[in-house]
PDB file of N, CA and C in Angstrom:
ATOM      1  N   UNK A   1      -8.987 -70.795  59.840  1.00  0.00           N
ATOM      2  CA  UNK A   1      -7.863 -70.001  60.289  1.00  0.00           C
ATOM      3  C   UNK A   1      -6.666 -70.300  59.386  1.00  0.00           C
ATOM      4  N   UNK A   2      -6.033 -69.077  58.817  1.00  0.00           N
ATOM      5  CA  UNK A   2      -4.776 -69.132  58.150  1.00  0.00           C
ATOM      6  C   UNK A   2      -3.557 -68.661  58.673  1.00  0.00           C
ATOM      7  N   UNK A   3      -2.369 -69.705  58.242  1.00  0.00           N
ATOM      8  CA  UNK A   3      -0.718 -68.979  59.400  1.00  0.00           C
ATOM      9  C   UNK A   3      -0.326 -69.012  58.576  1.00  0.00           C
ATOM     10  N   UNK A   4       0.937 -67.836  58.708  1.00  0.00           N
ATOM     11  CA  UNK A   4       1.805 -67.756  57.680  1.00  0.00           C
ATOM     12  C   UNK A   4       2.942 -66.548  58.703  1.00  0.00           C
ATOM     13  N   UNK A   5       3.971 -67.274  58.710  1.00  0.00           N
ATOM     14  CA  UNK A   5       5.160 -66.684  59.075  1.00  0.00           C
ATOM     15  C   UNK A   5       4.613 -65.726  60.796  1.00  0.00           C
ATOM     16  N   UNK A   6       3.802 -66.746  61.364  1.00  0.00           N
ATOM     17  CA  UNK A   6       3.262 -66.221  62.892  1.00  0.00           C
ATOM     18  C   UNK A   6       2.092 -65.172  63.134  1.00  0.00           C
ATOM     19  N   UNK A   7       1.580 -64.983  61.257  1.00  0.00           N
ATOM     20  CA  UNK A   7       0.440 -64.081  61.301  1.00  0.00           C
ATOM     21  C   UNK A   7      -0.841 -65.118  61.114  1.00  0.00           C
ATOM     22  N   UNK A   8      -1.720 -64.743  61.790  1.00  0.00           N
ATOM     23  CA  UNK A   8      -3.270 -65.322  61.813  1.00  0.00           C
ATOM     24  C   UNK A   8      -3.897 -64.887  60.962  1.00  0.00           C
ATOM     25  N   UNK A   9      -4.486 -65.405  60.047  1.00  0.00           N
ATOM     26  CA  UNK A   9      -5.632 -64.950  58.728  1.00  0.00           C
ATOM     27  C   UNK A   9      -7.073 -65.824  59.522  1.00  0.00           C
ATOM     28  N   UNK A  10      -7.979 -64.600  59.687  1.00  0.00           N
ATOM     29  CA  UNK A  10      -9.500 -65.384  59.857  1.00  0.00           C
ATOM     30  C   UNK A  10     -10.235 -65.184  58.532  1.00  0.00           C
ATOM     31  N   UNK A  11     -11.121 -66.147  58.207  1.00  0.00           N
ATOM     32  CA  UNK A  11     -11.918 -65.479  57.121  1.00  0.00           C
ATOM     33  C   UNK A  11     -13.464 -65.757  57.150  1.00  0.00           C
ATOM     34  N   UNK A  12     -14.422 -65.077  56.825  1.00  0.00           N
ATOM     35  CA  UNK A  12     -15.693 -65.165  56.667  1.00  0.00           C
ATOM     36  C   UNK A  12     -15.837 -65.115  55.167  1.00  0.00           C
ATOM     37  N   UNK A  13     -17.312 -65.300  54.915  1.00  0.00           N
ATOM     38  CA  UNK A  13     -17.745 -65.031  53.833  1.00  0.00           C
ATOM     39  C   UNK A  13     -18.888 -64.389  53.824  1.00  0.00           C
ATOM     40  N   UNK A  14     -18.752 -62.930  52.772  1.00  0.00           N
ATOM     41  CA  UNK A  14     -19.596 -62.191  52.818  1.00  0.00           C
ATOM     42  C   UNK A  14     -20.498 -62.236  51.157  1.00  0.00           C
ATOM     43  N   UNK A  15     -22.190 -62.313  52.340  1.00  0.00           N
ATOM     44  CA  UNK A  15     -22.619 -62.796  51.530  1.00  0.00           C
ATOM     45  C   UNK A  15     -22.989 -61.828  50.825  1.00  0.00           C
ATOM     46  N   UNK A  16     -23.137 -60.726  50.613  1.00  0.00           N
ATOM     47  CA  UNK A  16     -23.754 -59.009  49.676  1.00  0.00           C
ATOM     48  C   UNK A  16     -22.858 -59.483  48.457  1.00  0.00           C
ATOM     49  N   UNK A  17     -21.349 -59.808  48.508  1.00  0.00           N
ATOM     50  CA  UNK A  17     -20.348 -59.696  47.405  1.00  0.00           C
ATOM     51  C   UNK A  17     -19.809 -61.350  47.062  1.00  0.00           C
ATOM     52  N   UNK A  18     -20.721 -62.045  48.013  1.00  0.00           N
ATOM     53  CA  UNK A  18     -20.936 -63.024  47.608  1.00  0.00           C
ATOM     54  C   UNK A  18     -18.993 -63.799  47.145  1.00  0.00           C
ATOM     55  N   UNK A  19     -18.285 -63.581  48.211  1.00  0.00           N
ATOM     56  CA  UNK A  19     -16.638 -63.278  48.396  1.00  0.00           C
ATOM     57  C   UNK A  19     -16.125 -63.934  49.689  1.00  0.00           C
ATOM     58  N   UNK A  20     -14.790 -64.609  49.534  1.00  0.00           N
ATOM     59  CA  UNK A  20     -14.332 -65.138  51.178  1.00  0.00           C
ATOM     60  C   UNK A  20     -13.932 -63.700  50.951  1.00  0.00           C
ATOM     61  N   UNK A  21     -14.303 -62.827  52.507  1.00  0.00           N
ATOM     62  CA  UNK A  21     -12.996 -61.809  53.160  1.00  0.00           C
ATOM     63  C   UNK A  21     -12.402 -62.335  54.700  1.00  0.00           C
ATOM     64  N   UNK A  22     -10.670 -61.660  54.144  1.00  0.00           N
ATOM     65  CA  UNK A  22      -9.863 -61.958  55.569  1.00  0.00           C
ATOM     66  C   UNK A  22      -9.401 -60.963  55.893  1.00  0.00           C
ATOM     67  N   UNK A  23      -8.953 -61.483  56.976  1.00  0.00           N
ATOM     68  CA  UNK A  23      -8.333 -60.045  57.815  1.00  0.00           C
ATOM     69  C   UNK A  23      -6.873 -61.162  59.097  1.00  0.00           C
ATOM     70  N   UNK A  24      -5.966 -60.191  58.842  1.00  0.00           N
ATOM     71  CA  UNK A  24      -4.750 -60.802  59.722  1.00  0.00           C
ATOM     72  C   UNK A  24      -5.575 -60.121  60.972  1.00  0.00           C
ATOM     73  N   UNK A  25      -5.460 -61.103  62.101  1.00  0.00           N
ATOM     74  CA  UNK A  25      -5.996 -60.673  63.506  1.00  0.00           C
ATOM     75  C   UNK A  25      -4.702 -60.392  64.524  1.00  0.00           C
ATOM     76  N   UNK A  26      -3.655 -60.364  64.079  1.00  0.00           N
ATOM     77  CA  UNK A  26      -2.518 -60.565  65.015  1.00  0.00           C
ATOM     78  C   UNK A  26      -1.682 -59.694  64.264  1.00  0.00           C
ATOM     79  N   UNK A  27      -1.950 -58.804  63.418  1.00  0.00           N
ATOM     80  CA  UNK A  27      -1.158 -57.650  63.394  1.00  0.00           C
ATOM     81  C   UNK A  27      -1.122 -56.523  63.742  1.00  0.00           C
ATOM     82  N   UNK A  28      -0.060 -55.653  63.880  1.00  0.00           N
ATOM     83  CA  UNK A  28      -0.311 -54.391  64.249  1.00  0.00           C
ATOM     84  C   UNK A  28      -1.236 -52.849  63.558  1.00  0.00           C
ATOM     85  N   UNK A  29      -1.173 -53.772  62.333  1.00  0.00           N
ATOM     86  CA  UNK A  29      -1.952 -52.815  61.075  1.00  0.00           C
ATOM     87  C   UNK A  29      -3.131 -53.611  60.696  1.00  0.00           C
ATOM     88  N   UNK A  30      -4.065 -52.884  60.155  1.00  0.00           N
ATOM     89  CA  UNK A  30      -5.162 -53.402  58.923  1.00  0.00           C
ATOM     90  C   UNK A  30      -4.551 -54.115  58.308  1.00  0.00           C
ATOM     91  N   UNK A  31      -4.913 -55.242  57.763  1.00  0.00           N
ATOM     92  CA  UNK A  31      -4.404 -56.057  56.856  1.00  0.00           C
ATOM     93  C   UNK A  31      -5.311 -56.765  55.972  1.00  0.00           C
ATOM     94  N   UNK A  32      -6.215 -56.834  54.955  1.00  0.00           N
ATOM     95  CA  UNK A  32      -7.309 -57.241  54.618  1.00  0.00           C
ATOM     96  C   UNK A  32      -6.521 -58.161  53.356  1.00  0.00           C
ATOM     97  N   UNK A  33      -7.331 -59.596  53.139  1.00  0.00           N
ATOM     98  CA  UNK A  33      -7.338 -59.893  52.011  1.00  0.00           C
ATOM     99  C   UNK A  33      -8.630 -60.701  51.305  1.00  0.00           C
ATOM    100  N   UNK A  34      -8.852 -60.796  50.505  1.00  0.00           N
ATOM    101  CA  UNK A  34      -9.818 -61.966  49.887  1.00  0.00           C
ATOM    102  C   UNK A  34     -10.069 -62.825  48.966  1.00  0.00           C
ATOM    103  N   UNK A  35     -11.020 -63.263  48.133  1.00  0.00           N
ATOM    104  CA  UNK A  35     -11.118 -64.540  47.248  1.00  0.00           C
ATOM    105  C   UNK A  35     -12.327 -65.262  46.992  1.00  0.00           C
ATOM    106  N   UNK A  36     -12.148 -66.108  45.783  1.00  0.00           N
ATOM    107  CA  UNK A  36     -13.686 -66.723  45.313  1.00  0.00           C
ATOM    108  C   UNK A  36     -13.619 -68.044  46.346  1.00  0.00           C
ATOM    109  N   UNK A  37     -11.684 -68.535  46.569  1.00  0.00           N
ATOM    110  CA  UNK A  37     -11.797 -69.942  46.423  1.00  0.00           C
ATOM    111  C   UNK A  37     -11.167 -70.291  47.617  1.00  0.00           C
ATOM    112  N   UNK A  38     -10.753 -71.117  48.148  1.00  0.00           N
ATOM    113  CA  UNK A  38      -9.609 -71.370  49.277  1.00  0.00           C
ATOM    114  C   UNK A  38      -8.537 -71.615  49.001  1.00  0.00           C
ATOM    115  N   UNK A  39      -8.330 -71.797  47.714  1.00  0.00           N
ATOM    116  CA  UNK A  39      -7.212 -71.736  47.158  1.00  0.00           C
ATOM    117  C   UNK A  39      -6.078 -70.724  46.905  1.00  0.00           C
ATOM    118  N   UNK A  40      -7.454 -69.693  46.485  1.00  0.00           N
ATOM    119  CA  UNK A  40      -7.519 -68.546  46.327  1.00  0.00           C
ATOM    120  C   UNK A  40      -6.997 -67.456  47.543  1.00  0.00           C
ATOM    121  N   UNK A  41      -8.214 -67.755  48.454  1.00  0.00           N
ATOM    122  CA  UNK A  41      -7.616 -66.971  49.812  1.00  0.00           C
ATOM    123  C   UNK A  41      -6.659 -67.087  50.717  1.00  0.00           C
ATOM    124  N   UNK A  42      -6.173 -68.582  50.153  1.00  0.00           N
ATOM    125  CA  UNK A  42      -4.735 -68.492  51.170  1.00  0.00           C
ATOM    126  C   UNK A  42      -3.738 -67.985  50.371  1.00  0.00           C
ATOM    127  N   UNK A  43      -3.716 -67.548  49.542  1.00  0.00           N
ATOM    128  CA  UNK A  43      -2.923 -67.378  48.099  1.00  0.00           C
ATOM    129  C   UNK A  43      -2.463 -65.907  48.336  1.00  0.00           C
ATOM    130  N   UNK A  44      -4.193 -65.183  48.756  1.00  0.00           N
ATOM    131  CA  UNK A  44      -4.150 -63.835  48.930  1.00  0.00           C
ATOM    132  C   UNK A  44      -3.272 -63.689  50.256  1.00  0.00           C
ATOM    133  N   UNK A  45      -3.901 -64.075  51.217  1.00  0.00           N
ATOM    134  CA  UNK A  45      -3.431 -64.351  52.523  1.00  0.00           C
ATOM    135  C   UNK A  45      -1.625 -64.259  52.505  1.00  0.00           C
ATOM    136  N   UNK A  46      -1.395 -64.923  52.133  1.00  0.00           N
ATOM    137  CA  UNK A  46       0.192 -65.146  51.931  1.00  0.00           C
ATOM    138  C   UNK A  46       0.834 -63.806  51.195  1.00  0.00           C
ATOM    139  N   UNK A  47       0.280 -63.170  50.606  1.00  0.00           N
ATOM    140  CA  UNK A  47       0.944 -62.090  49.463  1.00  0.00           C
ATOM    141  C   UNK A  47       0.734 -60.998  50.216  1.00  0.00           C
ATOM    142  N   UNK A  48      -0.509 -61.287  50.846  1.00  0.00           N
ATOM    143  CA  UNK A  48      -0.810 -59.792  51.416  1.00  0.00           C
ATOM    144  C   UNK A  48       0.362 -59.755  52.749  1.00  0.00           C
ATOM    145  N   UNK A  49       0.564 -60.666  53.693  1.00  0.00           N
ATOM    146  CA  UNK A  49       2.001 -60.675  54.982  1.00  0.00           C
ATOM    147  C   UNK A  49       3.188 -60.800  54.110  1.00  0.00           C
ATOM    148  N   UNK A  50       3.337 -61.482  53.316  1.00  0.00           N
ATOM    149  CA  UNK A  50       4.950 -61.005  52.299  1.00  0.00           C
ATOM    150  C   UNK A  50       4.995 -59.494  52.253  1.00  0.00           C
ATOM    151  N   UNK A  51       3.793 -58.930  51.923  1.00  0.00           N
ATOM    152  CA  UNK A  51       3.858 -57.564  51.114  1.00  0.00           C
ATOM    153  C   UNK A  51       4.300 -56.821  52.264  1.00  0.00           C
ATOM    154  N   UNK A  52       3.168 -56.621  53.398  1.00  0.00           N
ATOM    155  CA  UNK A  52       3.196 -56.502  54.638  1.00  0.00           C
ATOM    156  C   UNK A  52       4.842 -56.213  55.189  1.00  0.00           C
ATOM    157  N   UNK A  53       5.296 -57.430  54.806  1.00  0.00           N
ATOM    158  CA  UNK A  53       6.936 -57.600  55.439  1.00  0.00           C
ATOM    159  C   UNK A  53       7.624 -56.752  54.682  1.00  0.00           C
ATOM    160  N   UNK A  54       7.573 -56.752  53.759  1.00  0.00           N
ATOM    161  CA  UNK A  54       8.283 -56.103  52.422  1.00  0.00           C
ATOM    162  C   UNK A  54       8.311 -54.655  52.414  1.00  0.00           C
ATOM    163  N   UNK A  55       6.999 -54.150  52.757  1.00  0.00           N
ATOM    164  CA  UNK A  55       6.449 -52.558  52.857  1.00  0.00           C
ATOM    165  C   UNK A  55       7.630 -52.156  54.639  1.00  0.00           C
ATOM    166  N   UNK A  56       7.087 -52.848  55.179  1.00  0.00           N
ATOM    167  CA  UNK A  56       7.689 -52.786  56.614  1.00  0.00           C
ATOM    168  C   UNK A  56       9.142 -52.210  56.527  1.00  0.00           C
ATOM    169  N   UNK A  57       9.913 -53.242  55.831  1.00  0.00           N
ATOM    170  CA  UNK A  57      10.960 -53.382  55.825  1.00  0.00           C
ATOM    171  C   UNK A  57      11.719 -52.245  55.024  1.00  0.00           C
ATOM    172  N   UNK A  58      10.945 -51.998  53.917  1.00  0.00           N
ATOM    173  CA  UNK A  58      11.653 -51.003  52.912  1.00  0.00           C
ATOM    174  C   UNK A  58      11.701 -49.347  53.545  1.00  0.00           C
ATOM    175  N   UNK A  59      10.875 -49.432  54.453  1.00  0.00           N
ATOM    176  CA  UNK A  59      10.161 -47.946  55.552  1.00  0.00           C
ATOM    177  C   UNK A  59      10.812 -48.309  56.493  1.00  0.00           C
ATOM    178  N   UNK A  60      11.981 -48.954  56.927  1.00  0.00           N
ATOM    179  CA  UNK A  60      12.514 -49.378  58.062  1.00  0.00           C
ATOM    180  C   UNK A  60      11.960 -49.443  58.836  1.00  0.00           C
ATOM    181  N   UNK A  61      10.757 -50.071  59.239  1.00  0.00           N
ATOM    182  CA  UNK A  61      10.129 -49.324  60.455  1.00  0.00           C
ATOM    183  C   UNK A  61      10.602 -50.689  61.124  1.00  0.00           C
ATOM    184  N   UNK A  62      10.562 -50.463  62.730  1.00  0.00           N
ATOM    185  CA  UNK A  62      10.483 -52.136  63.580  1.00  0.00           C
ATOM    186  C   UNK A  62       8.721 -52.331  63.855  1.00  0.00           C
ATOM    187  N   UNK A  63       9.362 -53.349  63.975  1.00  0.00           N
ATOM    188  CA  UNK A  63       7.824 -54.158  64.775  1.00  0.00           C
ATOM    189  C   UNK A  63       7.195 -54.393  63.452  1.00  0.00           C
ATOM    190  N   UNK A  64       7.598 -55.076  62.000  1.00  0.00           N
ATOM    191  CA  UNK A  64       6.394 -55.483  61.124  1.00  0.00           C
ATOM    192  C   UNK A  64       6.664 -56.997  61.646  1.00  0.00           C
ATOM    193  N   UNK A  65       5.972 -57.145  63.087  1.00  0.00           N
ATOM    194  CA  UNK A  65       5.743 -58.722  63.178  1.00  0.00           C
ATOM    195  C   UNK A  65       4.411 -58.877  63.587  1.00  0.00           C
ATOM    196  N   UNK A  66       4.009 -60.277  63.824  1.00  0.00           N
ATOM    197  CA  UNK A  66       2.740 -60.681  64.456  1.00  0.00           C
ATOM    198  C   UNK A  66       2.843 -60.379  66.042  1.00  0.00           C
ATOM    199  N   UNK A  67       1.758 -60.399  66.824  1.00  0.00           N
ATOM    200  CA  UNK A  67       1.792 -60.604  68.125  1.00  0.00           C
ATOM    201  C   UNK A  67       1.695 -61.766  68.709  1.00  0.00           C
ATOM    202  N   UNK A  68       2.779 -62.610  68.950  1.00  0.00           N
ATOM    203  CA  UNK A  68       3.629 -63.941  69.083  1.00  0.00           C
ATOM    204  C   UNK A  68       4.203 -63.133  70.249  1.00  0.00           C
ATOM    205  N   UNK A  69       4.261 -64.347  71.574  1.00  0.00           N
ATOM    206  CA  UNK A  69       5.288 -64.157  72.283  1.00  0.00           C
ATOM    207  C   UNK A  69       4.589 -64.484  74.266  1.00  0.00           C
ATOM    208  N   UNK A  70       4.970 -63.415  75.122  1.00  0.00           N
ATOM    209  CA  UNK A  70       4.381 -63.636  75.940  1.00  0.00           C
ATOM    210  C   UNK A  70       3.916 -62.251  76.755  1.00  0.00           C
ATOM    211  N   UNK A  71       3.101 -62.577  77.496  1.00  0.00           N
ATOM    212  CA  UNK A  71       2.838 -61.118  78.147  1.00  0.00           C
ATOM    213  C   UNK A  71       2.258 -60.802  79.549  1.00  0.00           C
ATOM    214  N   UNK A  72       2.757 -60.127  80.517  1.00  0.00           N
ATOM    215  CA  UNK A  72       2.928 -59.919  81.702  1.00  0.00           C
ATOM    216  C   UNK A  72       1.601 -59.664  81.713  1.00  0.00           C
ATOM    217  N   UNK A  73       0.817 -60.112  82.631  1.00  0.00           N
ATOM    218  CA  UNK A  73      -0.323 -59.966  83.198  1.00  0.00           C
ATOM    219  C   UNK A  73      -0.535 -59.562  84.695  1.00  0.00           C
ATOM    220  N   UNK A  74      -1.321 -58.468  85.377  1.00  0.00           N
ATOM    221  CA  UNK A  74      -1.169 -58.428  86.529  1.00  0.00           C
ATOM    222  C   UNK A  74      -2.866 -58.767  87.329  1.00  0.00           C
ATOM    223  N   UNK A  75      -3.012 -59.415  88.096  1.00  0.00           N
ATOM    224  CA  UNK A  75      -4.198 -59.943  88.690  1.00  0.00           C
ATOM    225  C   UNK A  75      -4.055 -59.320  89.871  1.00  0.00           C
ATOM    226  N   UNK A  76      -5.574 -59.155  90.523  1.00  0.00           N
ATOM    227  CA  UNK A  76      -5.318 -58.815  91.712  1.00  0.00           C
ATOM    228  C   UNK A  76      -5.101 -59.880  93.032  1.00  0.00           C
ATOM    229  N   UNK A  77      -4.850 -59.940  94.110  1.00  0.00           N
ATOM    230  CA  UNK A  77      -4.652 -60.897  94.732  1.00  0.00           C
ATOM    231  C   UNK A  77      -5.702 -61.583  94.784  1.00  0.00           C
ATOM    232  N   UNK A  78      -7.560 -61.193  94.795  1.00  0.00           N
ATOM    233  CA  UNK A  78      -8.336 -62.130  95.317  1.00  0.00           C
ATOM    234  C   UNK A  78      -8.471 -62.862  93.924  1.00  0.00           C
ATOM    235  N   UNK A  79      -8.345 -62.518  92.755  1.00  0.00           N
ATOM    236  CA  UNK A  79      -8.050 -63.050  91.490  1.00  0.00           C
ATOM    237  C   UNK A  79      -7.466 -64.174  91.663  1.00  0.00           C
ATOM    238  N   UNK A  80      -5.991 -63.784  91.449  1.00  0.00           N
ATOM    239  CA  UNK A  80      -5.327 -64.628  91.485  1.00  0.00           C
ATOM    240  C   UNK A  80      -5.327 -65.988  92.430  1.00  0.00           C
ATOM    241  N   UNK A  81      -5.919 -65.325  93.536  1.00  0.00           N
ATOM    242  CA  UNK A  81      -5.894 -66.257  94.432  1.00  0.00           C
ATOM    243  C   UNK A  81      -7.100 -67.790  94.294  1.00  0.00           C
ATOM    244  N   UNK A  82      -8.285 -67.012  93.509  1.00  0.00           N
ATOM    245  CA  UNK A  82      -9.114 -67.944  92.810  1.00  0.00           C
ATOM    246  C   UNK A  82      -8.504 -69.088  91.637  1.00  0.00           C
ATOM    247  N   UNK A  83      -7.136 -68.636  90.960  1.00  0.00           N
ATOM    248  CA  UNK A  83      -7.060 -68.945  89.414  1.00  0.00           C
ATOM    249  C   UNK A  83      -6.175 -70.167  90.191  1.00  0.00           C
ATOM    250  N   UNK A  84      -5.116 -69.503  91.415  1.00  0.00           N
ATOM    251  CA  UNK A  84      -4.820 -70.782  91.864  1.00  0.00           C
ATOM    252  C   UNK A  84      -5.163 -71.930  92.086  1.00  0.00           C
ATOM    253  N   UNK A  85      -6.245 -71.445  93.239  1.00  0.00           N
ATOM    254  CA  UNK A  85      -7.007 -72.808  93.315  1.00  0.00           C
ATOM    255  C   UNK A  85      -7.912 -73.172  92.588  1.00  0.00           C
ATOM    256  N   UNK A  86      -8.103 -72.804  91.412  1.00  0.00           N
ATOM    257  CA  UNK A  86      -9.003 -73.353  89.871  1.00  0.00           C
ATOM    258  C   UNK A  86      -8.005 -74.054  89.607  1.00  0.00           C
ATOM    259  N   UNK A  87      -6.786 -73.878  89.135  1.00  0.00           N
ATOM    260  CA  UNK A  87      -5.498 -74.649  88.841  1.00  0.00           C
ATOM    261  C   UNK A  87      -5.170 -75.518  89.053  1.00  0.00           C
ATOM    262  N   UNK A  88      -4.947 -75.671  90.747  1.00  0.00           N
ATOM    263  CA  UNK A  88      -4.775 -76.686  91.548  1.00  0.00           C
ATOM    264  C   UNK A  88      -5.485 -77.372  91.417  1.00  0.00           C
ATOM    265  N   UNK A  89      -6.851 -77.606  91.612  1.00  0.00           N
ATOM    266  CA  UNK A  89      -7.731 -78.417  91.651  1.00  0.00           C
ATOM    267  C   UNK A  89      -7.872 -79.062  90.315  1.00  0.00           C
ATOM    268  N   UNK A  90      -7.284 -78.562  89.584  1.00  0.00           N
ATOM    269  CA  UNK A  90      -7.023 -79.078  88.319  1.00  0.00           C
ATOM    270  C   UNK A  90      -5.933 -80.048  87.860  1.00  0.00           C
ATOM    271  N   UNK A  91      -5.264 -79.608  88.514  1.00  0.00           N
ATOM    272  CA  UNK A  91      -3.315 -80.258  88.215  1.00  0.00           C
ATOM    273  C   UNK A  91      -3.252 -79.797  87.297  1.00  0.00           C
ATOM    274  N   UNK A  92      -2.881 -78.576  87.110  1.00  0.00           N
ATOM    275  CA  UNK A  92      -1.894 -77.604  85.963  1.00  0.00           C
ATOM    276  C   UNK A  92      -1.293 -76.751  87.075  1.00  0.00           C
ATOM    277  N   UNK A  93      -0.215 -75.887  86.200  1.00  0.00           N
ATOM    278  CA  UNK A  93      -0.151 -74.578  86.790  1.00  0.00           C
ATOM    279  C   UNK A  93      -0.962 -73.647  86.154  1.00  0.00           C
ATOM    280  N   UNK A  94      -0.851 -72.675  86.623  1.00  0.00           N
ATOM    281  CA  UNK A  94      -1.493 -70.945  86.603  1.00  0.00           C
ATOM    282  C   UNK A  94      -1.471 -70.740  85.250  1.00  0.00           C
ATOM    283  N   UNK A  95      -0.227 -70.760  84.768  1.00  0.00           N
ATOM    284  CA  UNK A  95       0.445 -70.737  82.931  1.00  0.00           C
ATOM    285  C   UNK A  95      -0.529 -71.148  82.647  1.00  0.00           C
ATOM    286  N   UNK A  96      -0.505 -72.833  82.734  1.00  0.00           N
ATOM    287  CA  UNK A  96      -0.964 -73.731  81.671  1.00  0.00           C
ATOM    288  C   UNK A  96      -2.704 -73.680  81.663  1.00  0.00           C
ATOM    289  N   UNK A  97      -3.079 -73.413  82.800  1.00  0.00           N
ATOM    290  CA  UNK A  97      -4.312 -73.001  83.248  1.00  0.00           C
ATOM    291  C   UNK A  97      -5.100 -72.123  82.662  1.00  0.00           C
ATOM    292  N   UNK A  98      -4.395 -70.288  82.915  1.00  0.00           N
ATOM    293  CA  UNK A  98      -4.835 -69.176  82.481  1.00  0.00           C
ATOM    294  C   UNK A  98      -4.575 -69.525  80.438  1.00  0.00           C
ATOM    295  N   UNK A  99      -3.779 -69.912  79.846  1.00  0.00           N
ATOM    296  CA  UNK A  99      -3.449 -70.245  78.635  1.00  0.00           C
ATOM    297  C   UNK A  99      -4.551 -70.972  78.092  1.00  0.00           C
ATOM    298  N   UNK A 100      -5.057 -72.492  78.511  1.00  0.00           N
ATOM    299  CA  UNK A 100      -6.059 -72.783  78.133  1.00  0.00           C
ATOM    300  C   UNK A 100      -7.616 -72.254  78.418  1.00  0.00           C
ATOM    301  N   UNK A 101      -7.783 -71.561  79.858  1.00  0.00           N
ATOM    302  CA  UNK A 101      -8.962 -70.885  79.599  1.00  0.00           C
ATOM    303  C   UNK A 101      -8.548 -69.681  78.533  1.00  0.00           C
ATOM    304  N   UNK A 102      -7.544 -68.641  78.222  1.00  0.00           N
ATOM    305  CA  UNK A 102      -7.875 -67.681  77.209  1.00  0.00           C
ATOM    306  C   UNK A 102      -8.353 -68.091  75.623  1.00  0.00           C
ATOM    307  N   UNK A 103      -7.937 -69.530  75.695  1.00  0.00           N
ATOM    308  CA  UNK A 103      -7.543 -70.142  74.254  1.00  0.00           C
ATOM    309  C   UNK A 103      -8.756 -70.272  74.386  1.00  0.00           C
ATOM    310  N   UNK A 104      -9.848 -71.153  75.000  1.00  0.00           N
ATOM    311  CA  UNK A 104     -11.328 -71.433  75.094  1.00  0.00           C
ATOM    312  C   UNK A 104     -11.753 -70.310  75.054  1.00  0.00           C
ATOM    313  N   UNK A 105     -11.694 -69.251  75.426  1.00  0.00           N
ATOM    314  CA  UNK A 105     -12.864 -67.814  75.704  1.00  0.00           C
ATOM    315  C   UNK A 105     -12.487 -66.975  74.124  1.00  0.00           C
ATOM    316  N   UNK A 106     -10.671 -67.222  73.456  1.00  0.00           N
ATOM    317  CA  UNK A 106     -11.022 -67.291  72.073  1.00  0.00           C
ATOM    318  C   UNK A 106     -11.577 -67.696  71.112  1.00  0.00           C
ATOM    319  N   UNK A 107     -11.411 -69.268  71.532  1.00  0.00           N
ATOM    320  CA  UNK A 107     -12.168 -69.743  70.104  1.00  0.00           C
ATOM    321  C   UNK A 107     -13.703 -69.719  70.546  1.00  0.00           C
ATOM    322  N   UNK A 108     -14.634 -69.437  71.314  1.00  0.00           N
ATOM    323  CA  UNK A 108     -16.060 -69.346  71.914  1.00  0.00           C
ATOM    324  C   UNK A 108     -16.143 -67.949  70.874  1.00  0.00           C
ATOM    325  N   UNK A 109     -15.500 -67.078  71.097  1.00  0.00           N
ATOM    326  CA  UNK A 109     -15.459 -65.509  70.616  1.00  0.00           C
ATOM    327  C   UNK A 109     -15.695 -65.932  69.038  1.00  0.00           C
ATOM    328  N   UNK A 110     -14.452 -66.234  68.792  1.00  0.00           N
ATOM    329  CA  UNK A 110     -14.522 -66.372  66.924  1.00  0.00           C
ATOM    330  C   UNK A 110     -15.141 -67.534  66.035  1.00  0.00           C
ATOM    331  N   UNK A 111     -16.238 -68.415  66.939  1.00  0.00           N
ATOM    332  CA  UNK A 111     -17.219 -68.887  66.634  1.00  0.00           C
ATOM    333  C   UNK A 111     -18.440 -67.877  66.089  1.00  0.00           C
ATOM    334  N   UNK A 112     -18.836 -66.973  67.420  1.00  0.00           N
ATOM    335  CA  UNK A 112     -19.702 -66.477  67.658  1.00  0.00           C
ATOM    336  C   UNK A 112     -19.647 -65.482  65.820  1.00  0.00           C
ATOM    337  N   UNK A 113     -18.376 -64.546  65.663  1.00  0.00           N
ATOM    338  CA  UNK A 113     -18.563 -63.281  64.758  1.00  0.00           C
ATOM    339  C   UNK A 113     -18.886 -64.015  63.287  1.00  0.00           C
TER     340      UNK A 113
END
């Protein structure tokens, strides 16, 4: 995993072109970059969200950011009412709770691709 200015770079390597490819996962656009080396691909990585910012910016547009921040979630009561007492029984809150199971059911996910 690559950061740069709150954007996420994942990368695989594909083996047909025999190439690291990345991709920003936390932007609002396509964002692709790649490379022979790791040196290399964070190199790309970095030029390609400068550029990103740069293009954004010159098109005035808003929103050339990452998706950083927080976000209203609505559960239903028998939901919620489970996550509580998963929580509780835990000693966290709900936050800190629902936060680390999403973070686990992410990184399980971007093992798997």
């Amino acid at each position: 995993m690559l950061l740069h200015k709150g954007f996420i770079g994942k990368v695989d390597f594909d083996d047909r072109s025999r190439r690291l490819m990345g991709e920003v996962v936390n932007a609002p656009d396509l964002l692709e970059f790649d490379g022979n080396t790791a040196k290399e691909i964070h190199k790309n990585f970095v030029k390609c969200v400068e550029d990103y910012l740069i293009i954004n910016k010159e098109s005035e547009e808003q929103g050339a950011t990452s998706f950083v921040g927080q976000y209203s979630l609505s559960l239903s009561s028998n939901v919620l009412n489970r996550v509580m007492h998963k929580a509780k029984r835990e000693g966290s809150s709900i936050e800190t709770w629902l936060n680390r199971w999403v973070n686990s059911s992410l990184s399980e996910f971007f093992k798997k691709e």
